[in-house]
Protein backbone atom coordinates (compact mmCIF):
# COMPACT_ATOMS: atom_id res chain seq x y z
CA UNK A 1 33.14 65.83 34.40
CA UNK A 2 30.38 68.14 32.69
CA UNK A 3 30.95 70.79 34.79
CA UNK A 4 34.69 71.01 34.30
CA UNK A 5 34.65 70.96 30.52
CA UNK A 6 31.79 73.63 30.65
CA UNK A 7 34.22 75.53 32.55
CA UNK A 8 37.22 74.92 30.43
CA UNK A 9 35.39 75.90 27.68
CA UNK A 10 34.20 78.90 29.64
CA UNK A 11 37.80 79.47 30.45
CA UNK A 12 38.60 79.86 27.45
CA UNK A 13 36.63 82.46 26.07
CA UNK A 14 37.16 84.33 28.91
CA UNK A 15 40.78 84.82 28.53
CA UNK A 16 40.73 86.84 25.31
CA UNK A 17 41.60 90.24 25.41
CA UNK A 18 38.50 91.87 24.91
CA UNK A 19 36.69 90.43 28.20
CA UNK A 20 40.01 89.89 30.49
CA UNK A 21 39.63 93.61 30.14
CA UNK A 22 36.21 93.79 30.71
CA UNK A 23 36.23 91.76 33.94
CA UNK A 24 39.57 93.99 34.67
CA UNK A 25 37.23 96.93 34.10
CA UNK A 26 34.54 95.91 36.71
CA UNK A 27 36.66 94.93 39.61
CA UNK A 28 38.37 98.13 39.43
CA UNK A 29 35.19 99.82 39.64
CA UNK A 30 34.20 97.62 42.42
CA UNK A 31 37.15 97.59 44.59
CA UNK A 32 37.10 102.12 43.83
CA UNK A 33 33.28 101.67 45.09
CA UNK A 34 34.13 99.97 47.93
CA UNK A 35 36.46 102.30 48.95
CA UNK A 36 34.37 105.46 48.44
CA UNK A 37 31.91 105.44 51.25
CA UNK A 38 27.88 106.86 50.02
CA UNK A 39 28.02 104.91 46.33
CA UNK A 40 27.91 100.98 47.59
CA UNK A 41 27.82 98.34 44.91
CA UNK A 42 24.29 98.88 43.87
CA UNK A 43 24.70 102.84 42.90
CA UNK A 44 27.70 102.25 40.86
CA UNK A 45 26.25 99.21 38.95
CA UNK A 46 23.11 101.75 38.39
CA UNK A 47 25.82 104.00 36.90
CA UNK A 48 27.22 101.55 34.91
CA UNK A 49 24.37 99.92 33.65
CA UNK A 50 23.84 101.73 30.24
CA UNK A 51 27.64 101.20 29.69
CA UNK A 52 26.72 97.32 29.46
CA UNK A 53 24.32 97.87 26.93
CA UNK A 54 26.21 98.43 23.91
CA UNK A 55 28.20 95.36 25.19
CA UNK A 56 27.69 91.19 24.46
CA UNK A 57 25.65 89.90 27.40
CA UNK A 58 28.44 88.06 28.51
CA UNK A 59 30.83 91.17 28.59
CA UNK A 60 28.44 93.47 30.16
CA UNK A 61 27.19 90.61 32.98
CA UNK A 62 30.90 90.29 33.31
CA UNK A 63 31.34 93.93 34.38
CA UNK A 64 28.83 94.22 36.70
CA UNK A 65 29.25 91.34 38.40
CA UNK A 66 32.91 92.28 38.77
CA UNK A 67 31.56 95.42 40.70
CA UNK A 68 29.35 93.29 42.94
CA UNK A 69 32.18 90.95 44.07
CA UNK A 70 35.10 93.45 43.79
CA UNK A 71 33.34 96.27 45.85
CA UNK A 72 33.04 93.94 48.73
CA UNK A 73 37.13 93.59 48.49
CA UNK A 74 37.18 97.00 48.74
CA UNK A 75 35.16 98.21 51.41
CA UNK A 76 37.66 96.39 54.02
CA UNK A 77 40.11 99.37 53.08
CA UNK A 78 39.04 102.18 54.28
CA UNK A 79 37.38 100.23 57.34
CA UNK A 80 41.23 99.26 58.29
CA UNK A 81 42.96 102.28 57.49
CA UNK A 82 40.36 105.22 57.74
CA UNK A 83 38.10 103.39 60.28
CA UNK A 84 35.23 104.65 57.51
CA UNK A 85 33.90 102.04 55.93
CA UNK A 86 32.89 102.04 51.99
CA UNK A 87 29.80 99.80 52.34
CA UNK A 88 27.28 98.20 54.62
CA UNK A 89 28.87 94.68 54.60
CA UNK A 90 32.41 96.43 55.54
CA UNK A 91 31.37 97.81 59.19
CA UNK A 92 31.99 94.70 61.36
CA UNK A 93 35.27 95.00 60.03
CA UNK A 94 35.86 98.20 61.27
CA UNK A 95 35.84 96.76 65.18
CA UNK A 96 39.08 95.11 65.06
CA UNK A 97 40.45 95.89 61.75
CA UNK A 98 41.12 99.26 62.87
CA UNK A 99 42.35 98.49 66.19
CA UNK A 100 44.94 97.20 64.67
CA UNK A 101 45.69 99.35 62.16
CA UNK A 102 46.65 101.73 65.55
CA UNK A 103 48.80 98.93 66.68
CA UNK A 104 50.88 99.31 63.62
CA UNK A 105 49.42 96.23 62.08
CA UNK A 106 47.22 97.66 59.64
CA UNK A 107 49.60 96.06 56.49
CA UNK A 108 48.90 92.50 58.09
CA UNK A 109 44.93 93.32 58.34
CA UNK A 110 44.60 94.16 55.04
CA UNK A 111 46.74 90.99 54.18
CA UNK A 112 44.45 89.17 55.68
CA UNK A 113 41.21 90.62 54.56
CA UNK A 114 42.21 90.09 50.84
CA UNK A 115 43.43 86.62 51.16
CA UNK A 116 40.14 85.32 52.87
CA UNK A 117 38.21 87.36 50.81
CA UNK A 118 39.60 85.60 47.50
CA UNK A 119 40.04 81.97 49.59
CA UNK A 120 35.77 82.48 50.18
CA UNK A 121 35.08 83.69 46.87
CA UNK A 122 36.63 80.87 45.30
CA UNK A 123 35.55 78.32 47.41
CA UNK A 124 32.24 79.86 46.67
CA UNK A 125 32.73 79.90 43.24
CA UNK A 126 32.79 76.11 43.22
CA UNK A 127 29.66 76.24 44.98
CA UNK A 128 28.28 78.38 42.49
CA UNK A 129 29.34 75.63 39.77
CA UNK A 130 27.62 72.80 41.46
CA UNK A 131 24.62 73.91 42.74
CA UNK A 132 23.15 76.52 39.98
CA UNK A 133 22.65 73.76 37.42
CA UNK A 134 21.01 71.24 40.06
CA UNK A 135 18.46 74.17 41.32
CA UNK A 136 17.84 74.92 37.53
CA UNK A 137 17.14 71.40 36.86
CA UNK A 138 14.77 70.93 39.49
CA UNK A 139 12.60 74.03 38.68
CA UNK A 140 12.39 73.00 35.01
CA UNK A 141 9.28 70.93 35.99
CA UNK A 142 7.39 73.91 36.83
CA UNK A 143 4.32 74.87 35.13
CA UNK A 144 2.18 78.41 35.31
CA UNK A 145 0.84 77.39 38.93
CA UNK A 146 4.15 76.81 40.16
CA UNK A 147 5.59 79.93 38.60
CA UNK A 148 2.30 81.59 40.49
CA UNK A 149 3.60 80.03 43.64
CA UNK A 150 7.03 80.79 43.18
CA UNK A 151 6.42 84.39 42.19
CA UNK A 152 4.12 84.74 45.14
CA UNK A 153 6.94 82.68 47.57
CA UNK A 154 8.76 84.78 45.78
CA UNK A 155 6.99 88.47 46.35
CA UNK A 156 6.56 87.09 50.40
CA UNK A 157 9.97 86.54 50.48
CA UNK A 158 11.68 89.16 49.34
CA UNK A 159 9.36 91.82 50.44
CA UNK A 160 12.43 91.97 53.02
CA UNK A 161 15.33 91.84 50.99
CA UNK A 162 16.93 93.93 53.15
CA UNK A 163 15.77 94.32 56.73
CA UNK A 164 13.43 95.72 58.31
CA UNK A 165 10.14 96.34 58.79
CA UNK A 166 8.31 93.84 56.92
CA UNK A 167 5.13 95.59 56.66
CA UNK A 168 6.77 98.82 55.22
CA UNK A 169 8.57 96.39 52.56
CA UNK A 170 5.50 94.55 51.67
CA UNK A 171 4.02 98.25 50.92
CA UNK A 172 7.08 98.62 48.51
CA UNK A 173 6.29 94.80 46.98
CA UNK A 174 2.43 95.99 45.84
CA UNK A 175 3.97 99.43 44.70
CA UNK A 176 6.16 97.18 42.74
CA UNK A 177 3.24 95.21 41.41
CA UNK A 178 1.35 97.95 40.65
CA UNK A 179 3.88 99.62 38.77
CA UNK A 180 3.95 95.95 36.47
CA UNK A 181 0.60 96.56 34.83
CA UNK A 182 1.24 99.15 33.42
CA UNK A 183 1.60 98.54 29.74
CA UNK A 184 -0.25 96.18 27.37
CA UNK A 185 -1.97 93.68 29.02
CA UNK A 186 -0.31 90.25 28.89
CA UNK A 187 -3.41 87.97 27.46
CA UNK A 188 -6.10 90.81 25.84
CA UNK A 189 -3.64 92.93 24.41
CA UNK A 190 -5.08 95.88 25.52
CA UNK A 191 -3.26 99.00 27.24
CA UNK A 192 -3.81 99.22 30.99
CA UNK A 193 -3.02 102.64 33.07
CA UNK A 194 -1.13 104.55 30.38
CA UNK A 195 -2.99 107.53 30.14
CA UNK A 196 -3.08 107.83 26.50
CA UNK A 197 0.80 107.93 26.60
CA UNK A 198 2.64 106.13 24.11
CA UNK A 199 6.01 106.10 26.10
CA UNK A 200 3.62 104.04 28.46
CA UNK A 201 2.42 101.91 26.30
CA UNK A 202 5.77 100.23 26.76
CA UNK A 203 5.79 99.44 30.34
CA UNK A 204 7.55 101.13 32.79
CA UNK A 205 11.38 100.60 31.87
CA UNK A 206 13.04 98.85 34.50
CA UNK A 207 16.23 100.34 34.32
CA UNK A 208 15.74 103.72 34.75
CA UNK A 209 13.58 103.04 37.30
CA UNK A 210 16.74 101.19 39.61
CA UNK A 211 18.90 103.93 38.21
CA UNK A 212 16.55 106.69 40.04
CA UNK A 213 16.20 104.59 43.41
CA UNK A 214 19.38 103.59 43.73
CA UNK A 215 21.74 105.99 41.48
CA UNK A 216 20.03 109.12 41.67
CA UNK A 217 18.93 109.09 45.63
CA UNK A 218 22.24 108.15 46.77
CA UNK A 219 23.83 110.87 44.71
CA UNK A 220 21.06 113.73 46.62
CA UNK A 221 21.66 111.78 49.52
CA UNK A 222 25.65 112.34 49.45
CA UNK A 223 25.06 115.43 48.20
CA UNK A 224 23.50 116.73 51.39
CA UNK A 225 25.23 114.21 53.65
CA UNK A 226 28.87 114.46 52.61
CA UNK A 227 31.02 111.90 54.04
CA UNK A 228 34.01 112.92 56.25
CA UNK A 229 37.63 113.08 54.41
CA UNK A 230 39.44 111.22 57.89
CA UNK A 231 43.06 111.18 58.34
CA UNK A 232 44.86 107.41 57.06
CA UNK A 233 47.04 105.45 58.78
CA UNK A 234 50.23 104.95 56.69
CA UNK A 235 51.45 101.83 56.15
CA UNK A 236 55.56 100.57 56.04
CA UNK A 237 55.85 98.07 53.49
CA UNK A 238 57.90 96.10 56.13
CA UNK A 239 54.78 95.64 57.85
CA UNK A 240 52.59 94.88 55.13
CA UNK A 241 51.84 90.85 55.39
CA UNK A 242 51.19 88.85 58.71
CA UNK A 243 53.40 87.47 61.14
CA UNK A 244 53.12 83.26 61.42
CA UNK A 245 51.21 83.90 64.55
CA UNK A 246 48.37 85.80 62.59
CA UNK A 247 48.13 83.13 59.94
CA UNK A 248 47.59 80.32 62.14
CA UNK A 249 44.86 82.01 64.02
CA UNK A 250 43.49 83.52 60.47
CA UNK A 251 43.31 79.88 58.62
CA UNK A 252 40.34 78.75 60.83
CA UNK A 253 37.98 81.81 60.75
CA UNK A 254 38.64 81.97 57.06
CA UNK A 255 37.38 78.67 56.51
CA UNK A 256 34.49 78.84 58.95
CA UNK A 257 33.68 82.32 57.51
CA UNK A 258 33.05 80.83 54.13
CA UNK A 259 30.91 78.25 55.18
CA UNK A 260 28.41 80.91 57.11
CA UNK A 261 28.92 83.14 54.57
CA UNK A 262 27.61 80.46 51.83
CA UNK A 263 24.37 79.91 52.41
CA UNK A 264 23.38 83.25 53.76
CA UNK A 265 23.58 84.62 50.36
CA UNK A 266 20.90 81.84 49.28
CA UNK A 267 18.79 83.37 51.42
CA UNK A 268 16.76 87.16 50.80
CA UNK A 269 17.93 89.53 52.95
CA UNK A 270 21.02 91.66 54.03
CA UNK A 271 22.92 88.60 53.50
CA UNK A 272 26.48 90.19 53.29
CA UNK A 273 25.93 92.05 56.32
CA UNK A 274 24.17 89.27 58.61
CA UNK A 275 26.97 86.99 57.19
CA UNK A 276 29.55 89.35 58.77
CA UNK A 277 27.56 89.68 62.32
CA UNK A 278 27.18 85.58 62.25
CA UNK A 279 30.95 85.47 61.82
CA UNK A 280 32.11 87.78 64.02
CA UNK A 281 29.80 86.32 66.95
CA UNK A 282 30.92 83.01 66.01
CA UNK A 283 34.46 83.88 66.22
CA UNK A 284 34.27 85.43 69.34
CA UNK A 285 32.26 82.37 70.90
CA UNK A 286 34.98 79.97 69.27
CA UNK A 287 38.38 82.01 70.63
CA UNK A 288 40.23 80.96 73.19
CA UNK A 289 40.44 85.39 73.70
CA UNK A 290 37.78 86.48 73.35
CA UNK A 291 38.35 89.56 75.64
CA UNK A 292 41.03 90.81 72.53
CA UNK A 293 37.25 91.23 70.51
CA UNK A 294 37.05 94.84 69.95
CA UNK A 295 40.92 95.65 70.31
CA UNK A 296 42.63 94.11 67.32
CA UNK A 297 41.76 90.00 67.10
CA UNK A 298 43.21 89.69 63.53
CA UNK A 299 39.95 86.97 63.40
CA UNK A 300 37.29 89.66 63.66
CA UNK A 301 38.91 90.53 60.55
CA UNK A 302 39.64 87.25 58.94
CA UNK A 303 36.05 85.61 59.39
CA UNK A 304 34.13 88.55 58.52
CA UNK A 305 35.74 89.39 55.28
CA UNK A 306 35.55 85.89 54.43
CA UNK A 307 31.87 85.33 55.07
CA UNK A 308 30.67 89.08 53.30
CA UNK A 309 32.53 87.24 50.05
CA UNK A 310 30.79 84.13 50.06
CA UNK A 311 27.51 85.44 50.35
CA UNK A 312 28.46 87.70 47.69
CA UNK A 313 29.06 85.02 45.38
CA UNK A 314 26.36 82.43 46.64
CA UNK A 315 23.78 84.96 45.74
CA UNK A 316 24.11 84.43 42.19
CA UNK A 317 22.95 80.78 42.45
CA UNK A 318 19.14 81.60 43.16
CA UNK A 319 19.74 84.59 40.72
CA UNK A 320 20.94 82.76 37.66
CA UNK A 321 19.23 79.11 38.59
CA UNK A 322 15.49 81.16 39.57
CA UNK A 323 15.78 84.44 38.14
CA UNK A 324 15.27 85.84 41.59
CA UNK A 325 17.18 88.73 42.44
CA UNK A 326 18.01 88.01 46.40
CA UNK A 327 19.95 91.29 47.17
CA UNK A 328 19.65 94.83 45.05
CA UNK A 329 22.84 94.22 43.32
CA UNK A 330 21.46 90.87 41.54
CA UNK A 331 18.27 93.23 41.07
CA UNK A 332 20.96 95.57 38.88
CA UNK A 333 22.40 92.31 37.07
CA UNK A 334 18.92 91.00 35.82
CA UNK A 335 18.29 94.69 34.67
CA UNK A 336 21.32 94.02 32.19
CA UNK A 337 20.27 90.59 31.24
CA UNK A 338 16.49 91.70 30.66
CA UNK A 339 17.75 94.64 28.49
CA UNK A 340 19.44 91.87 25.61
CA UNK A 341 16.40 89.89 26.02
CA UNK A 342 17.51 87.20 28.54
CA UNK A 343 16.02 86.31 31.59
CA UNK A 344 17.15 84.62 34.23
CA UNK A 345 15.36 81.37 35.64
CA UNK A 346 14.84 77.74 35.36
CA UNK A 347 16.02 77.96 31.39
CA UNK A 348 18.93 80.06 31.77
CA UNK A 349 21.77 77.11 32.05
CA UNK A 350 20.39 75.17 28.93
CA UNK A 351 19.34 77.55 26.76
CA UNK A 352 22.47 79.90 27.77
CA UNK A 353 24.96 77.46 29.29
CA UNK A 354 28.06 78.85 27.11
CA UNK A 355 26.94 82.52 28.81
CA UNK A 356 26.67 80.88 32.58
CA UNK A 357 29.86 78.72 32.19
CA UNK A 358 31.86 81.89 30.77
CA UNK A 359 30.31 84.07 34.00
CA UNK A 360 31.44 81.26 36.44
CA UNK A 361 35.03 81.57 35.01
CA UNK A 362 35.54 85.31 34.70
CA UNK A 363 34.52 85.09 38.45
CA UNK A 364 37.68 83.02 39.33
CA UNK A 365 39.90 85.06 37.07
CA UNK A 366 38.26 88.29 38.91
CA UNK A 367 39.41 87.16 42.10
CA UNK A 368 42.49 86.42 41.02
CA UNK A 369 42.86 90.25 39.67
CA UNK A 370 41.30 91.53 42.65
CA UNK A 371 43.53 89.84 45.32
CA UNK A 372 46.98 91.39 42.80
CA UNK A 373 45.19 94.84 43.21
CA UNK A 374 44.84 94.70 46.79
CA UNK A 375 48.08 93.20 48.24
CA UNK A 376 50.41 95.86 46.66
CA UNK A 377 47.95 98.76 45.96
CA UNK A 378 46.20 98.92 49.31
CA UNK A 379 47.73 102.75 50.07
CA UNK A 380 46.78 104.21 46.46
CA UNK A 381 43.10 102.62 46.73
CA UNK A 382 42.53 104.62 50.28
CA UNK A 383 43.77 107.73 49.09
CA UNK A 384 40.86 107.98 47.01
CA UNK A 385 38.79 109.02 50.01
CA UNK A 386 40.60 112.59 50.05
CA UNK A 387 38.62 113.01 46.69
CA UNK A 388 36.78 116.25 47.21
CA UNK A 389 32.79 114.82 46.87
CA UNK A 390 31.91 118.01 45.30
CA UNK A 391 34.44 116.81 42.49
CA UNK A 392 33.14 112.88 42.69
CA UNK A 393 29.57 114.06 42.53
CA UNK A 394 29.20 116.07 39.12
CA UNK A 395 31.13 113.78 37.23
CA UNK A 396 29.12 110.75 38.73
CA UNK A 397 25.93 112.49 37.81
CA UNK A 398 26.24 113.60 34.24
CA UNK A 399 27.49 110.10 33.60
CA UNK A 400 24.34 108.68 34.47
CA UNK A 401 22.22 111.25 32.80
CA UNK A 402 24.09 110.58 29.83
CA UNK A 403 23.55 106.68 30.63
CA UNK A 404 19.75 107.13 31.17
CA UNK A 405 19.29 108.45 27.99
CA UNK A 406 21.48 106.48 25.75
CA UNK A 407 19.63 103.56 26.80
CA UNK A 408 16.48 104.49 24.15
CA UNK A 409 17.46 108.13 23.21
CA UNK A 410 14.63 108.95 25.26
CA UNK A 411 13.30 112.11 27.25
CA UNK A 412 10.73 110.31 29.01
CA UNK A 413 13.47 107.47 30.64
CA UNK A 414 15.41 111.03 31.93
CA UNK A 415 12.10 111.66 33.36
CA UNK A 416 11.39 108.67 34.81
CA UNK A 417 14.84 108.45 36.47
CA UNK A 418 14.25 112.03 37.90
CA UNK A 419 11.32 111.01 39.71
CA UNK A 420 12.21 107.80 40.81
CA UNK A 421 15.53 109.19 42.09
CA UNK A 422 12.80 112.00 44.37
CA UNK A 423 11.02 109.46 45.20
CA UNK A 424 13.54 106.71 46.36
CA UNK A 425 15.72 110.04 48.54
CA UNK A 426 12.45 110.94 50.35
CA UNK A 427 11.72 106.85 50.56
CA UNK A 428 15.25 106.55 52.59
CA UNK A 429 14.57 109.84 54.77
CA UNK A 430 10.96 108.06 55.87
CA UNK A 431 12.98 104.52 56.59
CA UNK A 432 11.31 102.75 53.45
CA UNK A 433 13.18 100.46 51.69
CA UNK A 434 13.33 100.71 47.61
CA UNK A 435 14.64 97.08 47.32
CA UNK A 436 11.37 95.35 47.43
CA UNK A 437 9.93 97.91 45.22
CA UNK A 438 12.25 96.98 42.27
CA UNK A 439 11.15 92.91 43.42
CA UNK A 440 7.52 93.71 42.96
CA UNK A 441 7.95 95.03 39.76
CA UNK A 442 10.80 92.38 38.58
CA UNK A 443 8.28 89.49 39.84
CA UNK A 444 5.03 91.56 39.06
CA UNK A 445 4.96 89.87 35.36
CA UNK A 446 5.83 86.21 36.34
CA UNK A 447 3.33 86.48 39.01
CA UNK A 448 0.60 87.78 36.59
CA UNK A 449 1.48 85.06 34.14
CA UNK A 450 1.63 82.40 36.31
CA UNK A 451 -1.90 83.05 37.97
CA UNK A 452 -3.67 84.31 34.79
CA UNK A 453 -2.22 81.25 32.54
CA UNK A 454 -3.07 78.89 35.89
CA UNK A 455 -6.28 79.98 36.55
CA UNK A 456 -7.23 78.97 32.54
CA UNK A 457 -5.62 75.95 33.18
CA UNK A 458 -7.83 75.00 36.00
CA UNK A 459 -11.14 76.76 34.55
CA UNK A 460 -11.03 79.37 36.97
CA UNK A 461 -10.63 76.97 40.58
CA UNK A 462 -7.66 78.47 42.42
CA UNK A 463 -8.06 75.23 44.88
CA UNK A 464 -6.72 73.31 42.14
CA UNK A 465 -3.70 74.68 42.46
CA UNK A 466 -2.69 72.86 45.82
CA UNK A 467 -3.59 69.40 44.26
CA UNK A 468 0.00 70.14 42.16
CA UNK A 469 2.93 69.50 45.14
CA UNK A 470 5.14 71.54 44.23
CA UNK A 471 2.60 74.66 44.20
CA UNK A 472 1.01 73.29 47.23
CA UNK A 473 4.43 73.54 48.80
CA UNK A 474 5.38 77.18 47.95
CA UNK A 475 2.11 78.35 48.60
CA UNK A 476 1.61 76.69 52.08
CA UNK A 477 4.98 77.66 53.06
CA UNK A 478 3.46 81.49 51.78
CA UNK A 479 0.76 81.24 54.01
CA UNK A 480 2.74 80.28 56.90
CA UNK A 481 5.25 83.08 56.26
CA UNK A 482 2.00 85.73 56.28
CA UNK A 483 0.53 84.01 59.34
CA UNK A 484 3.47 83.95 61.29
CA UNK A 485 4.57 87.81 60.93
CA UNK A 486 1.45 88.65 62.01
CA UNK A 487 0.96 86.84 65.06
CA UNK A 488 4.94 87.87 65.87
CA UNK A 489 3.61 91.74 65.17
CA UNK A 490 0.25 90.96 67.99
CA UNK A 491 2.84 89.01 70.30
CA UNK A 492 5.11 91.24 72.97
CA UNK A 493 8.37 91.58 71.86
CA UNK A 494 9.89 89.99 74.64
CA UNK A 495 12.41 87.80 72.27
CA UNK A 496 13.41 90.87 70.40
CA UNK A 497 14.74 92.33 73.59
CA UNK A 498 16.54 89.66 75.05
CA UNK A 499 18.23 89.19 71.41
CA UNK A 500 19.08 92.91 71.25
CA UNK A 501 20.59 92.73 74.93
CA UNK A 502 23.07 89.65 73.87
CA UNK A 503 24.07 92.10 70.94
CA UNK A 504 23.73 95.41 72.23
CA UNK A 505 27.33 96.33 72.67
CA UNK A 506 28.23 95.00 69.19
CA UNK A 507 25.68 97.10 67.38
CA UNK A 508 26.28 99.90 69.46
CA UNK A 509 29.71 100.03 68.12
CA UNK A 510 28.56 99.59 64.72
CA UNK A 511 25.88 102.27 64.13
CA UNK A 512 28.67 104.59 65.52
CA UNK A 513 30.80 103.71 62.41
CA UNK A 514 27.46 103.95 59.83
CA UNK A 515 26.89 107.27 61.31
């Protein structure tokens, strides 16, 4: 009963005024990212970020986590109507969703897509309610060799956060780390790699630092790659909701797509994505036509959409319970925690359980908002694709100039937002991920801790550390995880082609949309 009070109480403060409009504020920023193709969740919660710092923790977590959840609502848009879609997560549903929108059923698509988007997010929410607190619980045990092993579980882990090449990634991780010393140094006090710079002295500001690799690249990127202004299908309002026929055969994948779509966010990696692929597979091996895959089966549509959303949401349970940011967008959200001097981990729920309580409810009423705005809105969200990108892209860019510096009326984080938005545009030309860079440097300071703190603990025996289970745990399973990619890299890659033969078709068909 606990959790429901919490979350009447939560309720409660999150239907004033102030933060319905708040939370109305971020999912119609995240359902207009999702729609514009190039931005993506994570470059518009870069551009946002600053905005959430004059705000109450709670309002400005509120706000970007109504981006994360409501861009992946939008992003089915465009995929139906435009057959462009807004973000990575959105392409599977391009296969079928815009088959049928050339069948004429691109009102009932749509229909679809937003009702198992907000039945998954939901149903994930509930998950989200549950399982956060009992994760939390369970790491409150942990002492500075666990938080060594978990920050170097951790650092293994999510080296690929989002695909990949996992030696490339790792690269980014010790970047990451490196970049984390810099500063004072955490037990002798002493400054470490600042050149004699005072701005240094400070650490390397993690916020401008996402803003540059995230923001800032995507903006040169688009800049130089526009995207393509495609014609839309219209859509007759008589046509706008499914037939009984497309219910019944939408109920199942809806459900099943939630329950793949759950604990693929708890995992690191592309999880909305891979959620989608799992789906869409698993539909197709589940139908009784599977031949219709490809040509307008309203459940490649149905599962997808509902599986992208749950992993969406399920992501914020090792985010909020661990303080481990398992996709770039929950890299953005500890960004705005870190800034009001919060941080996300094992002490989050009981020191700020009226702040994770109030999150979990704005989340339901978001979906709630988010599933009004698509059902009748669906034709004025698309237009915003005929938006002229040299129009989007000044505006977009002297907003986060503006945001860079407001953040410590300071030159130097303009600067260091410049550089990292270089560095992260030539990054994504050479095929390096910037993800694990901003993990590296995240996790760089619990890592430190946790060994430096351990190893006076044990008077300097690092064997010690495996007599503690829990730390013996994470770091065996560490080990393993090292071992194993590099006997897979030394063994012939005879798996990887009989995988990418079962799923050659379906990725053919999806880089053609990306590209």
């Amino acid at each position: 009963m606990d959790a429901f009070s919490n979350l009447a109480a939560g309720l409660q403060s999150a239907l004033s005024l102030e933060l319905l409009l708040i939370c109305f504020l971020g999912v119609l920023v995240g359902q207009i990212t999702g729609v514009l193709p190039g931005i993506g969740p994570t470059g518009a919660m870069a551009l946002l970020l600053p905005l959430s710092f004059g705000m109450d923790p709670g309002a400005g977590l509120i706000m970007l986590a109504g981006i994360y959840y409501g861009s992946m609502y939008g992003g089915a848009i465009t995929s139906i109507l435009v057959n462009l879609p807004g973000e990575a997560a959105s392409l599977v549903t391009t296969l079928d969703g815009y088959k049928m929108a050339r069948k004429g059923r691109a009102g009932a698509a749509l229909s679809i897509a937003a009702i198992g988007s907000w039945v998954a997010g939901t149903l994930a929410i509930v998950g989200l309610m549950f399982f956060a607190p009992i994760l939390a619980n369970a790491a409150l045990a942990f002492g500075p060799p666990e938080f060594f092993a978990l920050g170097l579980f951790g650092l293994i882990v999510l080296s690929n956060l989002t695909g990949g090449s996992f030696g490339k990634s790792f690269m980014m991780v010790i970047v990451g780390l490196m970049l984390s010393t810099v500063g004072v140094d955490l037990v002798t006090g002493e400054d470490r790699f600042t050149f004699g710079s005072l701005e240094l002295s400070k650490g390397i500001d993690l916020v401008p630092v996402v803003m540059g690799l995230f923001g800032l690249a995507e903006i040169f990127n688009v800049a130089l790659n526009p995207y393509q202004n495609n014609d839309m299908i219209k859509i007759k309002a008589r046509d706008m909701y499914p037939n009984k026929k497309e219910t019944r055969r939408s109920v199942w994948p809806i459900l099943r797509g939630t329950f793949v779509g759950f604990p693929m966010g708890l995992l690191p990696g592309p999880a909305g994505f891979m959620s989608t692929l799992i789906s869409y597979r698993l539909e197709k091996k589940m139908s009784r036509h599977p031949e219709e895959f490809g040509k307008g089966a309203i459940e490649g549509v149905a599962g997808p959409e509902s599986a992208n959303n749950a992993a969406s949401t399920s992501a914020m349970i090792p985010f909020l319970a661990l303080g481990f940011p398992f996709s770039p967008p929950t890299a953005l959200l500890l960004g705005g925690l870190l800034v009001h001097g919060i941080t996300p981990g094992p002490m989050f729920i009981t020191e700020h359980g009226d702040l994770f309580w109030l999150v979990v409810a704005s989340m339901y009423i978001g979906n709630v908002m988010l599933l009004i705005l698509n059902l009748p809105l669906v034709g004025a969200f698309a237009s915003l694709t005929k938006v002229p990108v040299k129009i989007l892209i000044p505006i977009i860019t002297g907003i986060m100039f503006i945001g860079a510096y407001s953040i410590n009326n300071s030159i130097f984080d303009l600067w260091i937002m410049f550089i990292f938005g270089l560095i992260g545009f030539v990054m994504k030309y050479c095929d390096y991920d910037p993800a694990p860079l901003v993990v590296g440097l995240v996790l760089g300071t619990i890592f430190e801790e946790g060994l430096r703190q351990g190893l006076i603990m044990v008077e300097g025996n690092p064997l010690l550390f495996f007599e503690r289970p829990v730390a013996a745990t994470l770091l065996g399973i560490s080990i393993i995880i090292v071992l194993w990619k590099i006997v897979q890299s030394l063994l012939p890659n005879r798996n990887t082609t009989v995988n990418n033969n079962q799923t050659q078709q379906e990725e053919k068909d999806i880089n053609i949309k990306s590209s």
